[in-house]
PDB file of N, CA and C in Angstrom:
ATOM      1  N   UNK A   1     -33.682 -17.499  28.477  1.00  0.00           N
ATOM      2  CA  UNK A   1     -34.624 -16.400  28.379  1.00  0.00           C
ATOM      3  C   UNK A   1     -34.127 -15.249  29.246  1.00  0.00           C
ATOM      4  N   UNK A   2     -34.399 -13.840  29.047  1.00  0.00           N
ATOM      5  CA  UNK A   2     -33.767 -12.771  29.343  1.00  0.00           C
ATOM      6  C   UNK A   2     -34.502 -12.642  30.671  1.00  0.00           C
ATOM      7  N   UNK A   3     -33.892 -12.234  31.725  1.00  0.00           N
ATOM      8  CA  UNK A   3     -34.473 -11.898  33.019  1.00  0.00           C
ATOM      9  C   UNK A   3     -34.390 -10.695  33.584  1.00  0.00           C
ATOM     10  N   UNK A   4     -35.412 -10.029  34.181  1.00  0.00           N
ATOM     11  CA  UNK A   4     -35.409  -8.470  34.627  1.00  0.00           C
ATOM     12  C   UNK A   4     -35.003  -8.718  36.367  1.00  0.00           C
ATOM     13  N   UNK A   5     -34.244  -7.456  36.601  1.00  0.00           N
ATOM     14  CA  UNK A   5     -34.056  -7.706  37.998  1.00  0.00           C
ATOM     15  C   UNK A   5     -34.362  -6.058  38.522  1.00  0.00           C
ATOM     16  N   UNK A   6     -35.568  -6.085  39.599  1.00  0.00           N
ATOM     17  CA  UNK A   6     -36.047  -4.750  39.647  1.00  0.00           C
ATOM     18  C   UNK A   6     -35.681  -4.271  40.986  1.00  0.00           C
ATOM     19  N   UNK A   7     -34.846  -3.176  41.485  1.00  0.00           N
ATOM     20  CA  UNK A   7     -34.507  -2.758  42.561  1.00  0.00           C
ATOM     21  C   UNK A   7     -35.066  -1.767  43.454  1.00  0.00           C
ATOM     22  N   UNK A   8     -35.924  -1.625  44.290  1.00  0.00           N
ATOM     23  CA  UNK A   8     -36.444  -0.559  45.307  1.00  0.00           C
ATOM     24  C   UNK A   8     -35.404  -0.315  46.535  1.00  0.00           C
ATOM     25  N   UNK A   9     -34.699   0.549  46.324  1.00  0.00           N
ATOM     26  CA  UNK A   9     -34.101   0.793  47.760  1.00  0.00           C
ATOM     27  C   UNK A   9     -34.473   1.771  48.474  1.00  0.00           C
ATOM     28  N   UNK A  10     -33.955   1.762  49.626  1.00  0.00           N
ATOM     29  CA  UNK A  10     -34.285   3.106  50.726  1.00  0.00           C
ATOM     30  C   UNK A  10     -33.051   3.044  51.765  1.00  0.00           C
ATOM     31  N   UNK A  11     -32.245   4.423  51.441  1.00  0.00           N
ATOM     32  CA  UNK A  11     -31.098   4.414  51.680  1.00  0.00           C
ATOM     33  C   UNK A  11     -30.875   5.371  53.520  1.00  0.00           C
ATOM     34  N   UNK A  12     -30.035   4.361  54.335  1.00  0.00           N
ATOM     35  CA  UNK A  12     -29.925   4.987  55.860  1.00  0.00           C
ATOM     36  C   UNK A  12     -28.657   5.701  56.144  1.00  0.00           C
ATOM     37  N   UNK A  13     -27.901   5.290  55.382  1.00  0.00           N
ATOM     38  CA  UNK A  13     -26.030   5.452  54.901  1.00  0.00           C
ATOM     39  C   UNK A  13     -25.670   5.155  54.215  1.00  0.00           C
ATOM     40  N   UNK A  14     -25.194   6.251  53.531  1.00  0.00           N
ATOM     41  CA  UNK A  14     -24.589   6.112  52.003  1.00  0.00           C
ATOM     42  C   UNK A  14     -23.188   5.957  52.002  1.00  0.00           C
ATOM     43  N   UNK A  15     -22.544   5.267  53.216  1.00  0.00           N
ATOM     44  CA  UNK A  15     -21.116   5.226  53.199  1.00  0.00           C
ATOM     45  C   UNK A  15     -20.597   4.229  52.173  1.00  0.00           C
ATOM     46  N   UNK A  16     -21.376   3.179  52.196  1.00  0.00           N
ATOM     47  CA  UNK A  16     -21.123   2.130  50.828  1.00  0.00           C
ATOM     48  C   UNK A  16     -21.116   2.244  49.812  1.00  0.00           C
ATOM     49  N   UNK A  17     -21.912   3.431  49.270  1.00  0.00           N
ATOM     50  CA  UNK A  17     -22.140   3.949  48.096  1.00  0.00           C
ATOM     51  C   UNK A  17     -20.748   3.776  46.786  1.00  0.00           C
ATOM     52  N   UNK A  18     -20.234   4.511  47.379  1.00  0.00           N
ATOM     53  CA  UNK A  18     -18.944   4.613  46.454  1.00  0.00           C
ATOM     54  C   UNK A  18     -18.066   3.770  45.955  1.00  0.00           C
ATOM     55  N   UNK A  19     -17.958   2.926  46.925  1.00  0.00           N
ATOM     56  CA  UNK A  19     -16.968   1.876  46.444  1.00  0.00           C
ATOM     57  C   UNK A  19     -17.673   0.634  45.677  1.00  0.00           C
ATOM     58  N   UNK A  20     -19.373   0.778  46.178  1.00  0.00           N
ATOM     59  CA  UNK A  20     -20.093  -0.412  45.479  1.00  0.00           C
ATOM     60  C   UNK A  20     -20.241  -0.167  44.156  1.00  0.00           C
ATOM     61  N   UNK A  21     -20.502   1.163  43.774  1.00  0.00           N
ATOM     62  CA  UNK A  21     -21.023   1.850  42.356  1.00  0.00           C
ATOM     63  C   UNK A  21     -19.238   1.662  41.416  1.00  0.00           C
ATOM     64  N   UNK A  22     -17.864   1.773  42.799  1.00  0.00           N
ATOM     65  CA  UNK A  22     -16.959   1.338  41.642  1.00  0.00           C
ATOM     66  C   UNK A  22     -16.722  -0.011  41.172  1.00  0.00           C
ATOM     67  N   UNK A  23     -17.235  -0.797  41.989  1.00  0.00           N
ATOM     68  CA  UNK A  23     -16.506  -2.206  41.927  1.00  0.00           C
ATOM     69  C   UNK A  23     -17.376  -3.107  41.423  1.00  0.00           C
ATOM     70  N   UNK A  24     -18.955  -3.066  41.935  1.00  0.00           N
ATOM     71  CA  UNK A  24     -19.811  -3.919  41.709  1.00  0.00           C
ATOM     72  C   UNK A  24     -20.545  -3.927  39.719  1.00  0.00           C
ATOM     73  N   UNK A  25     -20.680  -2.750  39.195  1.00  0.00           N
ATOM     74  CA  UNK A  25     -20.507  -2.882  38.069  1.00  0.00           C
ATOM     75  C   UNK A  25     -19.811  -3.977  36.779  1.00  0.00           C
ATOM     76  N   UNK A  26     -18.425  -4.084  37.391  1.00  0.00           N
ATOM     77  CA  UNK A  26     -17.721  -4.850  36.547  1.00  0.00           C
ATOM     78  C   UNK A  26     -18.040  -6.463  36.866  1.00  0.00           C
ATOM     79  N   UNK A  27     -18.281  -6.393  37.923  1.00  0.00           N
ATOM     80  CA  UNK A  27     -18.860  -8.146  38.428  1.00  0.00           C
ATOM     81  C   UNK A  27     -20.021  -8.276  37.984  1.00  0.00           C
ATOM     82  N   UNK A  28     -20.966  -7.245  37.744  1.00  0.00           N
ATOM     83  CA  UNK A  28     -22.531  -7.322  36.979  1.00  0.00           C
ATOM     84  C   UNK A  28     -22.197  -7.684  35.506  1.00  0.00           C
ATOM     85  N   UNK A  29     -20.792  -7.555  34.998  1.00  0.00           N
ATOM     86  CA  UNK A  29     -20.514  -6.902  33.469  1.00  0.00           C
ATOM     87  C   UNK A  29     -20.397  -8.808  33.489  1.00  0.00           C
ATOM     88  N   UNK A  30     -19.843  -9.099  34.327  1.00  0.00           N
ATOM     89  CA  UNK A  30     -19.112 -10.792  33.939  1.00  0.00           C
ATOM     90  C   UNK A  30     -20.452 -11.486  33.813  1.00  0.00           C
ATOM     91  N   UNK A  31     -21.939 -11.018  34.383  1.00  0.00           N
ATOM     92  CA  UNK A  31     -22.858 -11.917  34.433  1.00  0.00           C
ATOM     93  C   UNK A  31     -23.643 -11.878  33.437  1.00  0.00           C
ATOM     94  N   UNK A  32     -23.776 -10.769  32.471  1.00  0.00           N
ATOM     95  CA  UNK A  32     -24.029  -9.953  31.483  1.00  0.00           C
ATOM     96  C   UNK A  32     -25.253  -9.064  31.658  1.00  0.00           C
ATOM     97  N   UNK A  33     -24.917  -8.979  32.669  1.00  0.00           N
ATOM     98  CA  UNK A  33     -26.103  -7.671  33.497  1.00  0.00           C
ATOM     99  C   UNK A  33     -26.071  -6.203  32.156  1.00  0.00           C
ATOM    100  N   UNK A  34     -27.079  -5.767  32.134  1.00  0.00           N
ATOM    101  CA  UNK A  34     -27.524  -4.344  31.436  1.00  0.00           C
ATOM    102  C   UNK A  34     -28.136  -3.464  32.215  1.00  0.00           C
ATOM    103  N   UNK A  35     -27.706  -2.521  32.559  1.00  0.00           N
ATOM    104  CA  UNK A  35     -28.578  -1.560  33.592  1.00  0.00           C
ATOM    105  C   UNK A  35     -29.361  -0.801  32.098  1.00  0.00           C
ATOM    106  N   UNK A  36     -30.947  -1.083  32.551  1.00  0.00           N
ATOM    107  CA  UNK A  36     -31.654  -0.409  31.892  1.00  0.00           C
ATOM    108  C   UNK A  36     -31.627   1.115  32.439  1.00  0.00           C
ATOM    109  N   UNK A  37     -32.333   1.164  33.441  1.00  0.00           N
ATOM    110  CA  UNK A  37     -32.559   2.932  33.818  1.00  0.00           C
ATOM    111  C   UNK A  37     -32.376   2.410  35.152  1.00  0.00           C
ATOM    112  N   UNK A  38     -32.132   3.737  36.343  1.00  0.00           N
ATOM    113  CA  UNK A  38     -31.567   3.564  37.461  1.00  0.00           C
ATOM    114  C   UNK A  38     -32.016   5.245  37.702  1.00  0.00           C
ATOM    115  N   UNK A  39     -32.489   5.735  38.600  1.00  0.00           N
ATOM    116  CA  UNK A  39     -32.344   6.912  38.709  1.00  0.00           C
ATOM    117  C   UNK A  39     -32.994   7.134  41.029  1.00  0.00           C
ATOM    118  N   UNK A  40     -32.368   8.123  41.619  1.00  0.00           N
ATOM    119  CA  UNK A  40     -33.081   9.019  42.446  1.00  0.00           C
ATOM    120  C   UNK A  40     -34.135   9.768  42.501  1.00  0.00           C
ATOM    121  N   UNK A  41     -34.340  10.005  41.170  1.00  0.00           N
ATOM    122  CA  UNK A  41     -35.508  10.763  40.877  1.00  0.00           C
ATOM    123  C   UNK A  41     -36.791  10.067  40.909  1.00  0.00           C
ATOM    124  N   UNK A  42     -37.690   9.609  41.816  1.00  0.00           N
ATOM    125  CA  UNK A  42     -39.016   8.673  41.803  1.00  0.00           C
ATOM    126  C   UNK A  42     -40.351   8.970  42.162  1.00  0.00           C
ATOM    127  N   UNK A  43     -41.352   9.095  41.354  1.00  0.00           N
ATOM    128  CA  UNK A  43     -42.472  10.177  41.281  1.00  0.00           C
ATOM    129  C   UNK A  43     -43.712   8.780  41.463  1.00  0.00           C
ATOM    130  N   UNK A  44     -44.308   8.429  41.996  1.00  0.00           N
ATOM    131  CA  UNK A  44     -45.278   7.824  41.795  1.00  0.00           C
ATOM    132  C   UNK A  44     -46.985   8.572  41.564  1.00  0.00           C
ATOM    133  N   UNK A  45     -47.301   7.415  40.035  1.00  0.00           N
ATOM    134  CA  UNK A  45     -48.681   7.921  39.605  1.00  0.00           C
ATOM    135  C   UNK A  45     -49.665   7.193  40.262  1.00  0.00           C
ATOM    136  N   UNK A  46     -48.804   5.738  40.683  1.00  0.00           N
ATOM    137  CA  UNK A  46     -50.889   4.821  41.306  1.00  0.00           C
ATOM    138  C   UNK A  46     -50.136   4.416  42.128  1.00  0.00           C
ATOM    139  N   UNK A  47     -51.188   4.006  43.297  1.00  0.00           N
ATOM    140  CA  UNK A  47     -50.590   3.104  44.849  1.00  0.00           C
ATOM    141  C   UNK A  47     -50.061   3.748  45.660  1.00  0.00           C
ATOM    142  N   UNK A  48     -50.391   2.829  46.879  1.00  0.00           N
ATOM    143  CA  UNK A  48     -49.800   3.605  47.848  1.00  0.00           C
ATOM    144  C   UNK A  48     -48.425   2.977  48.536  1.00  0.00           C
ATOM    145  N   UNK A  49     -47.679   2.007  48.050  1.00  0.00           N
ATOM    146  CA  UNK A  49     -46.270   1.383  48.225  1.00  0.00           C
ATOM    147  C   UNK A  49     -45.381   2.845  48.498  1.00  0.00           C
ATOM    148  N   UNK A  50     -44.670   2.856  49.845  1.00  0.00           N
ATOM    149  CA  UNK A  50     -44.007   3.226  50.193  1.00  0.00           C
ATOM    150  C   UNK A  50     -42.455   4.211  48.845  1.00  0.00           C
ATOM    151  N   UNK A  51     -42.389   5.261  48.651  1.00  0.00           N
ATOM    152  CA  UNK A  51     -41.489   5.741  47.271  1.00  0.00           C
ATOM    153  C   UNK A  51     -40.297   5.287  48.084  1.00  0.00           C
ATOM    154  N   UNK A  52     -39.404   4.561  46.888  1.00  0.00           N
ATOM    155  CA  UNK A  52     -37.873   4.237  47.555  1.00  0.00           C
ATOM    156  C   UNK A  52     -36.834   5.828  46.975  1.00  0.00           C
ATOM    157  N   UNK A  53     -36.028   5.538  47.433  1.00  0.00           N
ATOM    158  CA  UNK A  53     -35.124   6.592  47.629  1.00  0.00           C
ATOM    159  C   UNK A  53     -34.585   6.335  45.881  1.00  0.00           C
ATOM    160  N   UNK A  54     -34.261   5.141  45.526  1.00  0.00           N
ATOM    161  CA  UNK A  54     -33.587   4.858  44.800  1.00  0.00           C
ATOM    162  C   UNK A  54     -34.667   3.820  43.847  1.00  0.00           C
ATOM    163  N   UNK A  55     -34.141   3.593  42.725  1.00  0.00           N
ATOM    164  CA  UNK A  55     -34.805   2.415  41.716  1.00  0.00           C
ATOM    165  C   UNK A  55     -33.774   2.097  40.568  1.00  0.00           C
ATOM    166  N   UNK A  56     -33.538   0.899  40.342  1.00  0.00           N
ATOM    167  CA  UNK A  56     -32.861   0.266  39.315  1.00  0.00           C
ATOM    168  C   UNK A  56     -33.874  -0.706  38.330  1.00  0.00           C
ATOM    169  N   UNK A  57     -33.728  -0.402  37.316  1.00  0.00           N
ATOM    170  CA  UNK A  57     -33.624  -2.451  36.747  1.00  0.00           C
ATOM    171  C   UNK A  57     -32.475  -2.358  35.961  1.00  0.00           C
ATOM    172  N   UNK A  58     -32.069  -4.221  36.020  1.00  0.00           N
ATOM    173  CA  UNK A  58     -31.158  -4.538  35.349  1.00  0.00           C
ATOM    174  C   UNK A  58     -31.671  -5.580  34.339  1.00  0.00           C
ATOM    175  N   UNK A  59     -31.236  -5.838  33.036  1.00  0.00           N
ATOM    176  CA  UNK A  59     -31.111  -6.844  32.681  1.00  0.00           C
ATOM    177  C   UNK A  59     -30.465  -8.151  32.345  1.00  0.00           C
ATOM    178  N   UNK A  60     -30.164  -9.342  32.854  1.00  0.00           N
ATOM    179  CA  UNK A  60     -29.658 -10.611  32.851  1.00  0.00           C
ATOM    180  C   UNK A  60     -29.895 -11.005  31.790  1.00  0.00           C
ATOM    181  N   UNK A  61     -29.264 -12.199  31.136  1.00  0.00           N
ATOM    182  CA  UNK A  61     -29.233 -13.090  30.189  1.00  0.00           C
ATOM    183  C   UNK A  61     -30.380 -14.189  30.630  1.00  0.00           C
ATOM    184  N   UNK A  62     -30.258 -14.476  32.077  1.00  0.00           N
ATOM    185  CA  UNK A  62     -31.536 -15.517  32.744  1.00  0.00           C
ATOM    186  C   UNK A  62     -31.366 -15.531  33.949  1.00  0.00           C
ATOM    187  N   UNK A  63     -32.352 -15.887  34.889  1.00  0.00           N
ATOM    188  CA  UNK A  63     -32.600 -16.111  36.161  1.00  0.00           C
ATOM    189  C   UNK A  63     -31.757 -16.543  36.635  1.00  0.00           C
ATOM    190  N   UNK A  64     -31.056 -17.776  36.437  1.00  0.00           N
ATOM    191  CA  UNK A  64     -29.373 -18.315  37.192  1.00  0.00           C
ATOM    192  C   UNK A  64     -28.149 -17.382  36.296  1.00  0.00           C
ATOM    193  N   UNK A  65     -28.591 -16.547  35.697  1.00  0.00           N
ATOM    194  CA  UNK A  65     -27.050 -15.772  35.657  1.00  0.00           C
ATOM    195  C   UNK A  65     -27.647 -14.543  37.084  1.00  0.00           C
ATOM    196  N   UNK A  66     -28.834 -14.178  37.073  1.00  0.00           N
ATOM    197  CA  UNK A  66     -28.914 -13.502  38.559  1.00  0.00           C
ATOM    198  C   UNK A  66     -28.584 -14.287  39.620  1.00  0.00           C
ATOM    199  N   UNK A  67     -29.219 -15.718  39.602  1.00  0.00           N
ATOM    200  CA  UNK A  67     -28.892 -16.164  41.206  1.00  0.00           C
ATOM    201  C   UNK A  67     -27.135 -16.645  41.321  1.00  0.00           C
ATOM    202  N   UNK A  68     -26.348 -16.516  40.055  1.00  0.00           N
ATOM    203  CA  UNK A  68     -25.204 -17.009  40.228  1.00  0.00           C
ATOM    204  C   UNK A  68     -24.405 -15.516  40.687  1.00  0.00           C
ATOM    205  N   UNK A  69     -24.882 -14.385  39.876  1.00  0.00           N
ATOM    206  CA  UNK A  69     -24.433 -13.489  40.453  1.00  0.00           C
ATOM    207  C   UNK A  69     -24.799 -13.050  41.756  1.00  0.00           C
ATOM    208  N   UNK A  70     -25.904 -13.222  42.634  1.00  0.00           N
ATOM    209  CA  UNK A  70     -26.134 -13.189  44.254  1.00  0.00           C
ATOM    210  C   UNK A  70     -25.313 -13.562  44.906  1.00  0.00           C
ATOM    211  N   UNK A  71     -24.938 -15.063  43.992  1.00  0.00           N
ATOM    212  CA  UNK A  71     -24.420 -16.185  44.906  1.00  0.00           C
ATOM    213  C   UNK A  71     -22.538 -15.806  45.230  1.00  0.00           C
ATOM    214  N   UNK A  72     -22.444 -14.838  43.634  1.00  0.00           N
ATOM    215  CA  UNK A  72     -21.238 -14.683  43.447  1.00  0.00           C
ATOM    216  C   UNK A  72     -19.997 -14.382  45.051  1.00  0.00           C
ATOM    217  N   UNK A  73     -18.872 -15.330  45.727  1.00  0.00           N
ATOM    218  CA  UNK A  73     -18.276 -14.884  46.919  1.00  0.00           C
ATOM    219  C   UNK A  73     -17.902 -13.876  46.804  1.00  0.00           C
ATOM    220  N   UNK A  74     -17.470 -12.872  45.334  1.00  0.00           N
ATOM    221  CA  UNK A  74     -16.988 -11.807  45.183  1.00  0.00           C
ATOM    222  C   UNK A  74     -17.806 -10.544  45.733  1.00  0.00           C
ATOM    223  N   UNK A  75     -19.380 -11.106  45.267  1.00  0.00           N
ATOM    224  CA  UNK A  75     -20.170  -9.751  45.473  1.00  0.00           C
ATOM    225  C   UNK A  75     -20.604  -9.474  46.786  1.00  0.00           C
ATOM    226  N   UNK A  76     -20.200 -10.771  47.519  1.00  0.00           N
ATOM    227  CA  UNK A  76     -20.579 -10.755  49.091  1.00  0.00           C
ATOM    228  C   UNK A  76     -20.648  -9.912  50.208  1.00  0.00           C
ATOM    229  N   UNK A  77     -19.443  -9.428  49.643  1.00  0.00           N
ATOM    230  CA  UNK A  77     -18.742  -8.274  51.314  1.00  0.00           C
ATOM    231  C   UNK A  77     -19.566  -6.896  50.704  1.00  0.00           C
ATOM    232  N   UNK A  78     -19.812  -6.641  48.816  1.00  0.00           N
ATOM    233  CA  UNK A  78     -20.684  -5.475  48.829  1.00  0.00           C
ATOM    234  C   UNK A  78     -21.858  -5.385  48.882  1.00  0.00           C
ATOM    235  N   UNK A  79     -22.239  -7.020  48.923  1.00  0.00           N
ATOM    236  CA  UNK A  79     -24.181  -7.468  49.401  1.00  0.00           C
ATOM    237  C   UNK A  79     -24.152  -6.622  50.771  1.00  0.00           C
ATOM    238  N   UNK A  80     -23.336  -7.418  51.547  1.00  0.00           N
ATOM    239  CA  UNK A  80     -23.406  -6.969  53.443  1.00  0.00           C
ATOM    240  C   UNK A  80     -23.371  -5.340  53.486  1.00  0.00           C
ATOM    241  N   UNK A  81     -22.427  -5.048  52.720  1.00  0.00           N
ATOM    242  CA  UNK A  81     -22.631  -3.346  52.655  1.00  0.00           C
ATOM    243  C   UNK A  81     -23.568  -2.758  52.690  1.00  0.00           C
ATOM    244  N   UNK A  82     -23.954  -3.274  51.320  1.00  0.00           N
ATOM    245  CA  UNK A  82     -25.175  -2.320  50.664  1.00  0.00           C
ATOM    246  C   UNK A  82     -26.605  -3.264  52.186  1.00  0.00           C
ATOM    247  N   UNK A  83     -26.495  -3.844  52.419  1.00  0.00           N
ATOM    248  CA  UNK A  83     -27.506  -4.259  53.378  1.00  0.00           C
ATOM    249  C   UNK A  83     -27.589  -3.896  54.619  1.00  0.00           C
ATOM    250  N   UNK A  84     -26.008  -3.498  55.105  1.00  0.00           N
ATOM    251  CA  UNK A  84     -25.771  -2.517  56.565  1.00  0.00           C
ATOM    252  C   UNK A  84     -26.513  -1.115  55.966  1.00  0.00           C
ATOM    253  N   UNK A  85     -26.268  -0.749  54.887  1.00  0.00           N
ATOM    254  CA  UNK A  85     -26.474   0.841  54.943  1.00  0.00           C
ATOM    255  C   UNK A  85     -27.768   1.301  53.964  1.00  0.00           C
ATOM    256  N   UNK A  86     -28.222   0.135  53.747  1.00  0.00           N
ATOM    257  CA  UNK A  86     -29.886   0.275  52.946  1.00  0.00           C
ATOM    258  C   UNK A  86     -31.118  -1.007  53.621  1.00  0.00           C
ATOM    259  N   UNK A  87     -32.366  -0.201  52.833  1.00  0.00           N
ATOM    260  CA  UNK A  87     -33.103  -1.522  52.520  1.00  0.00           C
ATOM    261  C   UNK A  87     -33.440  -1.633  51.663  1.00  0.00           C
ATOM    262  N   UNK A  88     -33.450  -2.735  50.788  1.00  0.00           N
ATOM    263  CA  UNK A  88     -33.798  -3.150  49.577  1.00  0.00           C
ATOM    264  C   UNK A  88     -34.759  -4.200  49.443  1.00  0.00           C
ATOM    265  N   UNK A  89     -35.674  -3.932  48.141  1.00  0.00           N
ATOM    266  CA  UNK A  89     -36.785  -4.995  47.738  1.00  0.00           C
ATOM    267  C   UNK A  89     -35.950  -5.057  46.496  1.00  0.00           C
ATOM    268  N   UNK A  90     -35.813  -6.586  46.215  1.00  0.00           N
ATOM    269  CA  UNK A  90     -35.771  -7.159  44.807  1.00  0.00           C
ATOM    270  C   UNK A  90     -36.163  -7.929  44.454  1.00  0.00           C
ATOM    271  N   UNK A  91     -36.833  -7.655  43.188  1.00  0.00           N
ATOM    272  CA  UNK A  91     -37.888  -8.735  42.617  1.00  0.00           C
ATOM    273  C   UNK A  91     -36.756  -8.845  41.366  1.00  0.00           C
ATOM    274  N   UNK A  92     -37.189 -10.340  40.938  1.00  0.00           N
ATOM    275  CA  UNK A  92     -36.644 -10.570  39.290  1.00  0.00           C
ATOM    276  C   UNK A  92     -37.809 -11.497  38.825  1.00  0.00           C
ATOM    277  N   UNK A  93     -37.982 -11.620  37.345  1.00  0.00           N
ATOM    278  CA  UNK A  93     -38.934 -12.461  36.684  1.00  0.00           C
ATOM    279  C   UNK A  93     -38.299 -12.119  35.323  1.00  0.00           C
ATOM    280  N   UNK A  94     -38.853 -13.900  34.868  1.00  0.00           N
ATOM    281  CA  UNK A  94     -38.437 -13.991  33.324  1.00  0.00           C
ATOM    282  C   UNK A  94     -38.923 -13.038  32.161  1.00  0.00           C
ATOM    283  N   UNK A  95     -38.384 -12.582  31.433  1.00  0.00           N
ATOM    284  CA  UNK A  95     -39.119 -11.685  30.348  1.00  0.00           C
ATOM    285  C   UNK A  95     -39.394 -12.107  29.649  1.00  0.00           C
ATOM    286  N   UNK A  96     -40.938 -13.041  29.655  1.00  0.00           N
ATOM    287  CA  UNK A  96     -41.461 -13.795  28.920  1.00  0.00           C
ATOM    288  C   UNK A  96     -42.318 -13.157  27.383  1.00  0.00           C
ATOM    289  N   UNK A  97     -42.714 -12.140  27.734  1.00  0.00           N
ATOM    290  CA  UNK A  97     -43.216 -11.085  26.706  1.00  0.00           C
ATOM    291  C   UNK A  97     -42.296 -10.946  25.873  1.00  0.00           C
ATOM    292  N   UNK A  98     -42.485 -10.977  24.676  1.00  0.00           N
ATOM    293  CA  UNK A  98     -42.196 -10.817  23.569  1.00  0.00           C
ATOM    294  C   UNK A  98     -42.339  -9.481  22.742  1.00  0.00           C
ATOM    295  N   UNK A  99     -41.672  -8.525  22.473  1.00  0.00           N
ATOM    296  CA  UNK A  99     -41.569  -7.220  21.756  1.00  0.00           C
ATOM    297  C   UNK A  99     -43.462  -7.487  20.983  1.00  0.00           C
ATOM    298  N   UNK A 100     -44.226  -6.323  21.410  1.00  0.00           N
ATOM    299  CA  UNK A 100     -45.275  -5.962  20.586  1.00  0.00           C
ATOM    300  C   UNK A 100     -46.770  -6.850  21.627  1.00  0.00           C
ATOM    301  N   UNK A 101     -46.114  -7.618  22.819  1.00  0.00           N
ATOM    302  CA  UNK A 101     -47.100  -8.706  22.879  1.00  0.00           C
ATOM    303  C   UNK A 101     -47.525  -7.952  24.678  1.00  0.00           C
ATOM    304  N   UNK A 102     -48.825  -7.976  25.280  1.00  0.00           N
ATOM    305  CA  UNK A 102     -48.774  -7.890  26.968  1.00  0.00           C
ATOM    306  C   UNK A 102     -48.757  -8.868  27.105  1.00  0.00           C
ATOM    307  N   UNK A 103     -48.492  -9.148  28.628  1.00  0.00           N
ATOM    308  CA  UNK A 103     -48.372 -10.434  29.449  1.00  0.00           C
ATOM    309  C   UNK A 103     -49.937 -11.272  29.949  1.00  0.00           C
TER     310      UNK A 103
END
């Protein structure tokens, strides 16, 4: 089953930036990650949760192709990166909904 992986960041140094956005892509590509939308631009209509700097989702094939890609030793040294020079919330859950159906 297809799994969403939803990203809130809030960025302190963007020195990681560059080399993660070149490298980490193609290791998302092996897991069969889909970046749905990703943008800086973040406007909130309800709540009062803190606005992140940044927002992603991705989409997975399933939950252990995300935790295999976490787990991945490759993606490691740009996990620690991106974790020296951000903070991040990530949530993932199965996309149990079905086209046309709410949850």
């Amino acid at each position: 089953m297809a799994a969403l992986m939803i990203i809130y960041m809030n960025i302190a140094d963007d020195g990681w930036m560059e080399g993660y956005f070149a490298e980490v892509p193609k290791l998302l590509a092996e897991y069969g990650a889909e970046t749905i939308a990703g943008s800086r631009h973040i406007r909130r209509i309800e709540g009062a949760m803190p606005e992140p700097d940044r927002m992603a989702v991705l989409r997975f094939p399933s939950i252990d192709a995300i935790e295999r890609f976490m787990a991945d030793e490759r993606y490691q040294p740009w996990r620690h990166a991106r974790q020296r020079g951000a903070i991040a919330e990530i949530f993932v859950f199965d996309n149990a909904v079905k086209r046309g159906e709410l949850a």
